[in-house]
Protein backbone atom coordinates (compact mmCIF):
# COMPACT_ATOMS: atom_id res chain seq x y z
CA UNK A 1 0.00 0.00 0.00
CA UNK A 2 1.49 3.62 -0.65
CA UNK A 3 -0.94 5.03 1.77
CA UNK A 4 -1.37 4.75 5.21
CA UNK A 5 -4.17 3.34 6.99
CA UNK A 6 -5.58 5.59 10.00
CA UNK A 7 -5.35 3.59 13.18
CA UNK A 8 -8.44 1.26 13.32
CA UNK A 9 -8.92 1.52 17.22
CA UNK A 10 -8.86 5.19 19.53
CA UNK A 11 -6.37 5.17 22.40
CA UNK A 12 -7.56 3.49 25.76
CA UNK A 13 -7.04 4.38 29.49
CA UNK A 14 -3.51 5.65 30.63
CA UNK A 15 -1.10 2.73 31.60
CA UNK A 16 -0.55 1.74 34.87
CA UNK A 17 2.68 1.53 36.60
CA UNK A 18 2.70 -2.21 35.94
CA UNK A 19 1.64 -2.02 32.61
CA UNK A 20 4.45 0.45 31.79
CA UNK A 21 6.62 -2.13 33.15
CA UNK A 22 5.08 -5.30 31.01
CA UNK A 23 5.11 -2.91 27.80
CA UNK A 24 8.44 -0.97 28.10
CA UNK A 25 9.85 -2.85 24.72
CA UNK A 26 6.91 -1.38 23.07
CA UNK A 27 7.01 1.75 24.25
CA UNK A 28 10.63 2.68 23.84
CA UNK A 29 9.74 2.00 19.68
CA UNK A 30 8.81 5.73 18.61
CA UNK A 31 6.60 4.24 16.21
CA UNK A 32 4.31 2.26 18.63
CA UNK A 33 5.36 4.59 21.95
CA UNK A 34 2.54 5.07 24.22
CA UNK A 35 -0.79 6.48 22.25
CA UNK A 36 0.32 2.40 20.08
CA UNK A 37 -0.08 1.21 23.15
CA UNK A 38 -3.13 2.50 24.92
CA UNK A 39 -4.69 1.24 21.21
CA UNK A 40 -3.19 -2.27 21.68
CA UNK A 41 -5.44 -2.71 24.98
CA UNK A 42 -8.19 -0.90 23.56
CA UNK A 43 -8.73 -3.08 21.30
CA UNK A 44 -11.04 -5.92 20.00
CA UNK A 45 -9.90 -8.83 18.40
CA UNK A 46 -11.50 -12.30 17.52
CA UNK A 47 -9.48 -14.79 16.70
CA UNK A 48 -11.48 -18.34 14.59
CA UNK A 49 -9.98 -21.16 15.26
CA UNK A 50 -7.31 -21.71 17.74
CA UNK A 51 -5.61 -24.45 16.19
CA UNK A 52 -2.33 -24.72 14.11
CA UNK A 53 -2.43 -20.59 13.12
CA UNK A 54 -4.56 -19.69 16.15
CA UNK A 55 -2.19 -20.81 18.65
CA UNK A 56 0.66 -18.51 18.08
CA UNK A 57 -1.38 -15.75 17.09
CA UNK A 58 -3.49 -15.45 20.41
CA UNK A 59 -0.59 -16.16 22.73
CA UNK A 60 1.55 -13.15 20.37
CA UNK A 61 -1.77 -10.68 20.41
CA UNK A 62 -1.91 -11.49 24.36
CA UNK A 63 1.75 -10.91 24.79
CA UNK A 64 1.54 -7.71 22.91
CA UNK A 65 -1.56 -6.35 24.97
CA UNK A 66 -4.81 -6.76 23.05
CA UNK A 67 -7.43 -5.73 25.60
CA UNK A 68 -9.85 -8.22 24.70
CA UNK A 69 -9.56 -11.44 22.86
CA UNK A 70 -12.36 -13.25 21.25
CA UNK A 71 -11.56 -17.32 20.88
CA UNK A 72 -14.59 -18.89 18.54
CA UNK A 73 -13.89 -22.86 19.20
CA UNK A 74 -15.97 -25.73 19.12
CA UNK A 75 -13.31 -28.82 18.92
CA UNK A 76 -10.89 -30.26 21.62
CA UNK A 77 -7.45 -30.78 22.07
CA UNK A 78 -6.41 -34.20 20.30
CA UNK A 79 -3.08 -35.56 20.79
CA UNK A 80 -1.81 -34.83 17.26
CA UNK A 81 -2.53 -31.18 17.68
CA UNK A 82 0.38 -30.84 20.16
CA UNK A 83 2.70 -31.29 17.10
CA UNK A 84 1.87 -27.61 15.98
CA UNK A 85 -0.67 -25.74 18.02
CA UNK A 86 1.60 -24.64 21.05
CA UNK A 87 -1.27 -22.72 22.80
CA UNK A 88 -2.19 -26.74 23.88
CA UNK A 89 -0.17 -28.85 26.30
CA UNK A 90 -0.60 -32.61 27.51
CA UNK A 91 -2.30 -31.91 30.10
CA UNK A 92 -5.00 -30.40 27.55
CA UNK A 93 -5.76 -33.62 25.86
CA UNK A 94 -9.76 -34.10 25.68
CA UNK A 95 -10.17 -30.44 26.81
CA UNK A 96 -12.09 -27.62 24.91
CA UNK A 97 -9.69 -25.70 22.79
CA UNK A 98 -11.25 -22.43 23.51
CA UNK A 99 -10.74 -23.11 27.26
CA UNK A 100 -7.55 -24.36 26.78
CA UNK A 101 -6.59 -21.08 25.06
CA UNK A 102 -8.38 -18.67 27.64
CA UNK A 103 -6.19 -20.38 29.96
CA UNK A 104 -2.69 -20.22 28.33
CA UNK A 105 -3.67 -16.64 27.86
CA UNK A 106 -4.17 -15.83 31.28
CA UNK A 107 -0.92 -16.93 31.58
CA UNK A 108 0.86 -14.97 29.23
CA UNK A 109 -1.03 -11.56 29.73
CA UNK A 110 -3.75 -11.06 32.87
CA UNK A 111 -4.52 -7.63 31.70
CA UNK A 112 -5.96 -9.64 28.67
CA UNK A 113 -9.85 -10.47 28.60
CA UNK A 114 -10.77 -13.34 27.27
CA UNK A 115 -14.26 -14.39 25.58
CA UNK A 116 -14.82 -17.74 24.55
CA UNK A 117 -17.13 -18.40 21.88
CA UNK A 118 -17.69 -22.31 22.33
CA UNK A 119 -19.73 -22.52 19.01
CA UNK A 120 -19.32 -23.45 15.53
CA UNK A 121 -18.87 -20.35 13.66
CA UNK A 122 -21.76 -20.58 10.71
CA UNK A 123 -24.25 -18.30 9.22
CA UNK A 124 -26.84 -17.88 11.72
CA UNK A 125 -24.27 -16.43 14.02
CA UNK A 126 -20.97 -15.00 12.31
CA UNK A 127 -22.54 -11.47 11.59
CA UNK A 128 -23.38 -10.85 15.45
CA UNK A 129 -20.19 -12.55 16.66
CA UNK A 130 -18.10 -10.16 14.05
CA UNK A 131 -19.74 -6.97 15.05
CA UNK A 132 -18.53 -7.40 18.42
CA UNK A 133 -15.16 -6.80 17.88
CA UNK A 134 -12.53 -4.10 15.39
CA UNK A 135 -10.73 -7.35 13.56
CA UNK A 136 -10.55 -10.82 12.41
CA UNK A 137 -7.90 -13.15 12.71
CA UNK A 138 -9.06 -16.12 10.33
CA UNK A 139 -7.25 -19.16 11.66
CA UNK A 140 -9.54 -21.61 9.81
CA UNK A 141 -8.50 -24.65 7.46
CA UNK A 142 -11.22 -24.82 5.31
CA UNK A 143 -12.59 -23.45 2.49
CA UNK A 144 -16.43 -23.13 3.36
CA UNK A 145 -15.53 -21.11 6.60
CA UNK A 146 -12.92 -19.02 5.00
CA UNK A 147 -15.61 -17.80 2.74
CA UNK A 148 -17.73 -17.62 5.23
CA UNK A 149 -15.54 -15.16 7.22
CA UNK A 150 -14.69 -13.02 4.28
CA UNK A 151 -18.34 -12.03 3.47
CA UNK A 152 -18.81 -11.31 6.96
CA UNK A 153 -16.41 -8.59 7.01
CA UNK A 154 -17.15 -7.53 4.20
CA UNK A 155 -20.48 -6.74 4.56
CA UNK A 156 -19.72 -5.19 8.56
CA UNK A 157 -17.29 -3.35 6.86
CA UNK A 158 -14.41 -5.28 9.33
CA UNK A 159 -10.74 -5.83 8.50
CA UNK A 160 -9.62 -9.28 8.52
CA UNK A 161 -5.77 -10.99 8.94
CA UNK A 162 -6.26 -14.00 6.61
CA UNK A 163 -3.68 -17.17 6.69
CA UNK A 164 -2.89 -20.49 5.07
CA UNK A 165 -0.70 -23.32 5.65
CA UNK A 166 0.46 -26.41 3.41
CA UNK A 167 3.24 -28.56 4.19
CA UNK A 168 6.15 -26.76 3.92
CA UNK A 169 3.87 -23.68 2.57
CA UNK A 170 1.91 -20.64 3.61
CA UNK A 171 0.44 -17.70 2.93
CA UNK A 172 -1.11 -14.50 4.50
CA UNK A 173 -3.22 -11.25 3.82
CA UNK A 174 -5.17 -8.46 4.96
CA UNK A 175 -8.61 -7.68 3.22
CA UNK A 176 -10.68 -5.23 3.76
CA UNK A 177 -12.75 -4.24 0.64
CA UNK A 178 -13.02 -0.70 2.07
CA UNK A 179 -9.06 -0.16 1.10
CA UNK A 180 -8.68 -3.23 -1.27
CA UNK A 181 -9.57 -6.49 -2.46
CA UNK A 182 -11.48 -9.25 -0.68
CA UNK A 183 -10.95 -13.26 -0.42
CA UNK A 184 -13.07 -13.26 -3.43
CA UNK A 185 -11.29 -11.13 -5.60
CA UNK A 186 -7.85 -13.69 -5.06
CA UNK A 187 -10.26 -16.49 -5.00
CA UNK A 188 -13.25 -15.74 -7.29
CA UNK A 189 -14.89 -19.71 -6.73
CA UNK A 190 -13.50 -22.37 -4.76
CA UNK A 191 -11.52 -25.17 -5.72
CA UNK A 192 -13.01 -28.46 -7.60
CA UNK A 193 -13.72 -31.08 -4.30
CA UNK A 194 -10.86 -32.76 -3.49
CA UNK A 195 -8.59 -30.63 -5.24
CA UNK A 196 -6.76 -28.97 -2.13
CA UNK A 197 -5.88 -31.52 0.66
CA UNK A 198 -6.30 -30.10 4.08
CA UNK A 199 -3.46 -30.21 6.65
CA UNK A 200 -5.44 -33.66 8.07
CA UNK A 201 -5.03 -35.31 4.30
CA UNK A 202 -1.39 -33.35 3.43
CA UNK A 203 0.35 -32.51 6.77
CA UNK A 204 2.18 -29.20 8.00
CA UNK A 205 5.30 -28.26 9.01
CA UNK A 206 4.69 -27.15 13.26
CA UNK A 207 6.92 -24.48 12.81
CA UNK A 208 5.36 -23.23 9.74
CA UNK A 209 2.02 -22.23 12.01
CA UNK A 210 4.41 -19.86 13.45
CA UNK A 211 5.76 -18.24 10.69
CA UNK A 212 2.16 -17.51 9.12
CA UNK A 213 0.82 -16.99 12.22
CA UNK A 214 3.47 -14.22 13.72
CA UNK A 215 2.90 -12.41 10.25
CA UNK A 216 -1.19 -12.54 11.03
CA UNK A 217 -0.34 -10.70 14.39
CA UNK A 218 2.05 -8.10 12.98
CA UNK A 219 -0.58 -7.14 11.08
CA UNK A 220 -2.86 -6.79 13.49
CA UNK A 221 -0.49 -4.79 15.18
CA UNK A 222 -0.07 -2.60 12.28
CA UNK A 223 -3.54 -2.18 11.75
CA UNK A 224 -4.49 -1.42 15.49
CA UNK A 225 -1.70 1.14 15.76
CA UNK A 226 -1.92 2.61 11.93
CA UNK A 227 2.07 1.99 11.66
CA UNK A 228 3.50 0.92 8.31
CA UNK A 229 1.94 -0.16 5.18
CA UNK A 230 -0.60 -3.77 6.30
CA UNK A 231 -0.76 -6.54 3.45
CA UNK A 232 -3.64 -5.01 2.37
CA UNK A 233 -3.76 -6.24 -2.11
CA UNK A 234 -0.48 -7.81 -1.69
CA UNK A 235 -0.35 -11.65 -0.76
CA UNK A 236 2.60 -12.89 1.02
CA UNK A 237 4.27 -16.08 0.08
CA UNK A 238 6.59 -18.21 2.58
CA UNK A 239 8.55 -21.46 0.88
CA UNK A 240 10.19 -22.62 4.46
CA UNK A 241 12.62 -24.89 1.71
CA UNK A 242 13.83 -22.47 0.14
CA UNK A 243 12.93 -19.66 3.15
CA UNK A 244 12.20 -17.12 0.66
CA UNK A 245 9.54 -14.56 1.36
CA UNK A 246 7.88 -13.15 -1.94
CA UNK A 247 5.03 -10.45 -2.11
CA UNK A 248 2.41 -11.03 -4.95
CA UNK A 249 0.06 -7.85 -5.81
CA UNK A 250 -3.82 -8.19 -5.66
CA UNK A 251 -6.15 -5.82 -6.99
CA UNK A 252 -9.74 -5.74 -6.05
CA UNK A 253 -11.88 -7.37 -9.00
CA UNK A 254 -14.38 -4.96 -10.71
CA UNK A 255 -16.03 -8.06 -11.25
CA UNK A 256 -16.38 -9.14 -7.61
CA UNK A 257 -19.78 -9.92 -6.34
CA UNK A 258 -19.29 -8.64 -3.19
CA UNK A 259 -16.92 -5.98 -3.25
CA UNK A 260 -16.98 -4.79 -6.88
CA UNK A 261 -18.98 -1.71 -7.68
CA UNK A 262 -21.66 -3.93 -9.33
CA UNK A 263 -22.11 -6.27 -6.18
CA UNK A 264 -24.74 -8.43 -6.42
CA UNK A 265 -24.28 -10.89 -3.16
CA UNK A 266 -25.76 -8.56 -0.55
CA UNK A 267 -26.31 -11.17 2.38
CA UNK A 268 -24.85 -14.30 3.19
CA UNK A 269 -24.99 -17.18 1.47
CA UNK A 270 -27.41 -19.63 2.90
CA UNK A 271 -25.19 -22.75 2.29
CA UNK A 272 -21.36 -22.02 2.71
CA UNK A 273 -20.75 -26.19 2.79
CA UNK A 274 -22.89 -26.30 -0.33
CA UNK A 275 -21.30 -23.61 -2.60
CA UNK A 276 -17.35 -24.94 -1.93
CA UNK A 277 -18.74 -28.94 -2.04
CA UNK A 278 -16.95 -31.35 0.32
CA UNK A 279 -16.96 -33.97 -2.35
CA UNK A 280 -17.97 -33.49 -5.65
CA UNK A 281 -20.91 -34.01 -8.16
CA UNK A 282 -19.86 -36.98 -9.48
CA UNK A 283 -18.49 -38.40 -6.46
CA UNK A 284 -21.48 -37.78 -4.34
CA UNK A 285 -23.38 -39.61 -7.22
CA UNK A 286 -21.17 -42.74 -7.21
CA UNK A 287 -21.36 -43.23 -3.11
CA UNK A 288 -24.70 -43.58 -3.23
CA UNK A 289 -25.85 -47.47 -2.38
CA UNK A 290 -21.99 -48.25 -2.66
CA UNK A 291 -21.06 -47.56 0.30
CA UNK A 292 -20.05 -49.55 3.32
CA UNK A 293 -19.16 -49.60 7.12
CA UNK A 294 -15.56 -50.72 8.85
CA UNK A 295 -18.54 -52.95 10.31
CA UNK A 296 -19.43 -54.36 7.04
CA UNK A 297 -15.78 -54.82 5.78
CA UNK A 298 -14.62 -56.78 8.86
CA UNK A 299 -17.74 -59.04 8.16
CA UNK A 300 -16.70 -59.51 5.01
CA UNK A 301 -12.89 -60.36 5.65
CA UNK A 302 -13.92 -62.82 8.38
CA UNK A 303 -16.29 -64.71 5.67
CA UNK A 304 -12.80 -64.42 3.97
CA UNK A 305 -15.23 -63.11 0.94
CA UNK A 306 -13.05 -62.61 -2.66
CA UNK A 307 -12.24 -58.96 -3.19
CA UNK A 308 -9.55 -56.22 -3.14
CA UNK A 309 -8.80 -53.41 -0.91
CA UNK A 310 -7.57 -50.23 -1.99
CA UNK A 311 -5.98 -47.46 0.47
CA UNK A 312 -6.09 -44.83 -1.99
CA UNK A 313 -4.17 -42.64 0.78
CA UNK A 314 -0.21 -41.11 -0.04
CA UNK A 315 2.37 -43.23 0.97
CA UNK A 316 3.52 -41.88 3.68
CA UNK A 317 0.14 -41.91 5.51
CA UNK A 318 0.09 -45.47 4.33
CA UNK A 319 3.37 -46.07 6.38
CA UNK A 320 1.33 -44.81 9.83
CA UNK A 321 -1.26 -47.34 9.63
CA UNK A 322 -3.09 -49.41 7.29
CA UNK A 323 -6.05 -51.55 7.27
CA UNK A 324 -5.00 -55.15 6.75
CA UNK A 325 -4.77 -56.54 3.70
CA UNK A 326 -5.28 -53.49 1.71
CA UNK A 327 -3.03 -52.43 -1.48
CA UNK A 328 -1.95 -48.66 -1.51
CA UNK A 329 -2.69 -46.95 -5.21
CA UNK A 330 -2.66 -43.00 -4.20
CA UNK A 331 -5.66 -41.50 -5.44
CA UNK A 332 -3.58 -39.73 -8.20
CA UNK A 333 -3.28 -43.13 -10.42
CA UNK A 334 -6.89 -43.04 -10.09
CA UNK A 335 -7.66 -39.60 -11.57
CA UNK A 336 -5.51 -39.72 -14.58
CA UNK A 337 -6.68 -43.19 -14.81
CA UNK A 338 -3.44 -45.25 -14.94
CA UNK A 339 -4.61 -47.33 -12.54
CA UNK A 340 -7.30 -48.98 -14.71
CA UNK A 341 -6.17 -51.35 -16.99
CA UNK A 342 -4.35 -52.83 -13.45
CA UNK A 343 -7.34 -53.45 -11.72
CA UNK A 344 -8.66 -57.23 -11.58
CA UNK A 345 -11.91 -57.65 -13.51
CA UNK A 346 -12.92 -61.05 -11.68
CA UNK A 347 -13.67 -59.59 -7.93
CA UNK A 348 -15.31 -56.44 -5.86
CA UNK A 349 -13.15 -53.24 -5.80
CA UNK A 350 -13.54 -51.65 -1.90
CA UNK A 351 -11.95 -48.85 -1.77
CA UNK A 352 -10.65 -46.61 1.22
CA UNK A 353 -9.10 -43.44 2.62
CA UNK A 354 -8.49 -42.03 5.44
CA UNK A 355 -12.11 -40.40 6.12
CA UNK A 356 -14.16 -41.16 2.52
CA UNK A 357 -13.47 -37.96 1.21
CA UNK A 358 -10.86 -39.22 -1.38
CA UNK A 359 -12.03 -42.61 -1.45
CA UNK A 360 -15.33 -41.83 -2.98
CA UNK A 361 -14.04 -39.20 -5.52
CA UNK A 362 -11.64 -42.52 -6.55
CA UNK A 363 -15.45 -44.32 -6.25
CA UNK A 364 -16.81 -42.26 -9.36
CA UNK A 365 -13.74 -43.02 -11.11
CA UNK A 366 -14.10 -46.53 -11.40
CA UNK A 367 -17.96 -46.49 -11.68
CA UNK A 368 -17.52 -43.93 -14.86
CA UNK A 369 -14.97 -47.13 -16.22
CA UNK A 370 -17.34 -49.33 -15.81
CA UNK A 371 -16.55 -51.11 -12.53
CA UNK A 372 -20.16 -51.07 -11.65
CA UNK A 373 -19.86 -53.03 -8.17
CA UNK A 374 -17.10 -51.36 -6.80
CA UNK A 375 -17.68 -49.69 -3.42
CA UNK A 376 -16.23 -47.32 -0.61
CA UNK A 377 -15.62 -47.20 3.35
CA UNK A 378 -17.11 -44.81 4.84
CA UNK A 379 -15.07 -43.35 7.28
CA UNK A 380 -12.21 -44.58 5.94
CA UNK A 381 -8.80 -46.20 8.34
CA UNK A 382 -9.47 -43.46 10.99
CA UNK A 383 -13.14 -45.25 11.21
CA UNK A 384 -11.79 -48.57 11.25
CA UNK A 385 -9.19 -47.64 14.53
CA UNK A 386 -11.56 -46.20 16.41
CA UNK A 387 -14.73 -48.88 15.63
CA UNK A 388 -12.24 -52.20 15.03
CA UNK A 389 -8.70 -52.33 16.10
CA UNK A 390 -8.46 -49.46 18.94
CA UNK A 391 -4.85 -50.71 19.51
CA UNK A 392 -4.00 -48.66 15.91
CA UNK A 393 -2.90 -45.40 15.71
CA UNK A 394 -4.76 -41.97 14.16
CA UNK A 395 -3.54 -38.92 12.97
């Protein structure tokens, strides 16, 4: 940006003698200095998710004095979040995130307050939620909430941080249509189903939550304090291989149905699951009456009945646990159909994943090649070591 944005939030209260104290790295930076300060802890920021990007962004925001923090939560802490989301500890296992989070918080900064918003963040409550507070940190990992939170703000009129993670990957932004683009000018429709894996299917890099993350709050920062020039039509890039950082410009779409001058999406959208599709058209055609339990598969292995199992899963996910029996051919051989002249022609196809998602998208494959009784697991491995073989790992 070439010009400045005004300071979204009015100085608070003086500082106390203790706060001086807690703050005195700030304050000694001309740029932030005091008035930065007393905006810090006046303002209002909620924070969705606090998972892999959420974690180091609410413990940073506390540490740098946000006055109030907003946590919107509704999952708990599973043992293979400790791998990324520090905000978690062991002790946390089985707890609510959110509460875990308030907690950690507390720690960090008292002069903090915390409101935890136990929910699932979705239409009927999103607007109300966002028009309690000055910004949006979106922590999510999927693409039906992301869109979600963008038309929110839009239509409030509310900045938002936005950040992504991939492997060794991620990204970040600032949109606010009233200065620049929105989501929807980068991202105009959503990805085909299936098409981006999330961090469950793909994996992430821990420390790479805290290198998107720490970006999200120093824009925050910026954007609370009006210091510098915030991310706002640029999109950051971060390659932790190569640790290169690379700016990419974005200009707000005349086309945009939200933000462009010719908007024609005035409200939300009644179906956010709907318009990005967890599985596809084709898939969620195939699935139907071919689709079985971990139930019905063990049944069928203990009748020692004649067909193949496919883990359509990557390799490596293949190497942390595997139904027995099955044959790993990744999904990819599937969809540009190399697989096919492989496959037997003289017994049942069952195919898996790790939660269906993949497996049935492989489903409507086959069934479009003709393999007419070929079926999926619903619920894929993770299904079958929680409902069979509890002694197997998840992840």
């Amino acid at each position: 940006m070439s010009l400045p944005i005004k300071p979204l939030v009015a100085p608070g209260p003086t500082l106390t003698v203790d706060q001086v104290r807690r703050y005195s790295r700030h304050l000694i930076i001309p740029d932030v200095a005091m008035e930065g300060q007393r905006r810090l802890m006046a303002a209002k920021v909620l924070c969705v998710g606090a998972g892999g990007l959420g974690s180091p962004a609410l413990m940073y925001l506390a540490a740098a004095g946000v006055g109030t923090l907003g946590i919107v939560e509704f999952d708990v802490v599973d043992e293979s979040n400790l791998q990324r989301q520090i905000i978690h500890g062991q002790s946390d296992i089985g707890k609510s995130k959110a509460q875990s989070a308030a907690e950690s918080i507390a720690e960090i900064n008292p002069y903090t307050k915390v409101i935890v918003h136990e929910t699932r963040l979705d239409n009927s409550n999103v607007m109300e939620l966002f028009s309690q507070y000055d910004l949006i940190i979106d922590g999510t990992d999927n693409f039906a909430t992301r869109y979600m939170v963008n038309d929110a703000a839009v239509l409030l009129g509310k900045p938002y941080v936005w950040g992504s993670i991939y492997r060794f990957d991620g990204q970040a932004s600032v949109f606010w249509a009233e200065h620049g683009p929105c989501y929807r000018c980068l991202y105009p429709e959503p990805p085909p189903p299936g098409m981006v894996p999330s961090c469950a299917e793909g994996g992430v890099l821990g420390v790479l939550c805290a290198s998107i993350g720490s970006i999200q709050v120093t824009e925050a920062i910026k954007l609370i304090t009006g210091i510098g020039d915030p991310l706002i039509g640029e999109l950051m890039i971060y390659d932790a291989l190569e640790m290169s950082y690379r700016k990419v410009k974005i200009r707000k779409d005349p086309q945009c149905v939200l933000c462009g001058p010719n908007a024609t999406q005035r409200e939300l959208l009644e179906d956010y699951e709907g318009f990005c599709g967890a599985i596809s058209t084709d898939a969620s055609q195939a699935i139907v009456g071919s689709t079985i339990s971990v139930e019905q598969l063990k049944s069928k292995m203990d009748q020692k009945d004649n067909f193949l199992l496919i883990d359509v899963r990557e390799p490596a996910e293949f190497e942390i646990v595997r139904i027995p029996g099955s044959v790993l051919i990744p999904k990819q051989e599937f969809l540009d159909g190399s697989v096919l002249a492989k496959l037997p022609q003289d017994k049942p196809i069952i195919l898996h994943c790790k939660s269906g998602v993949r497996s049935a998208e492989c489903l409507a494959v086959l069934k479009s090649a003709g393999f007419s009784d070929a079926t999926h697991v619903s619920g894929g491995v993770i299904a079958w070591a929680k409902q069979i073989d509890t002694a197997l790992p998840t992840y």
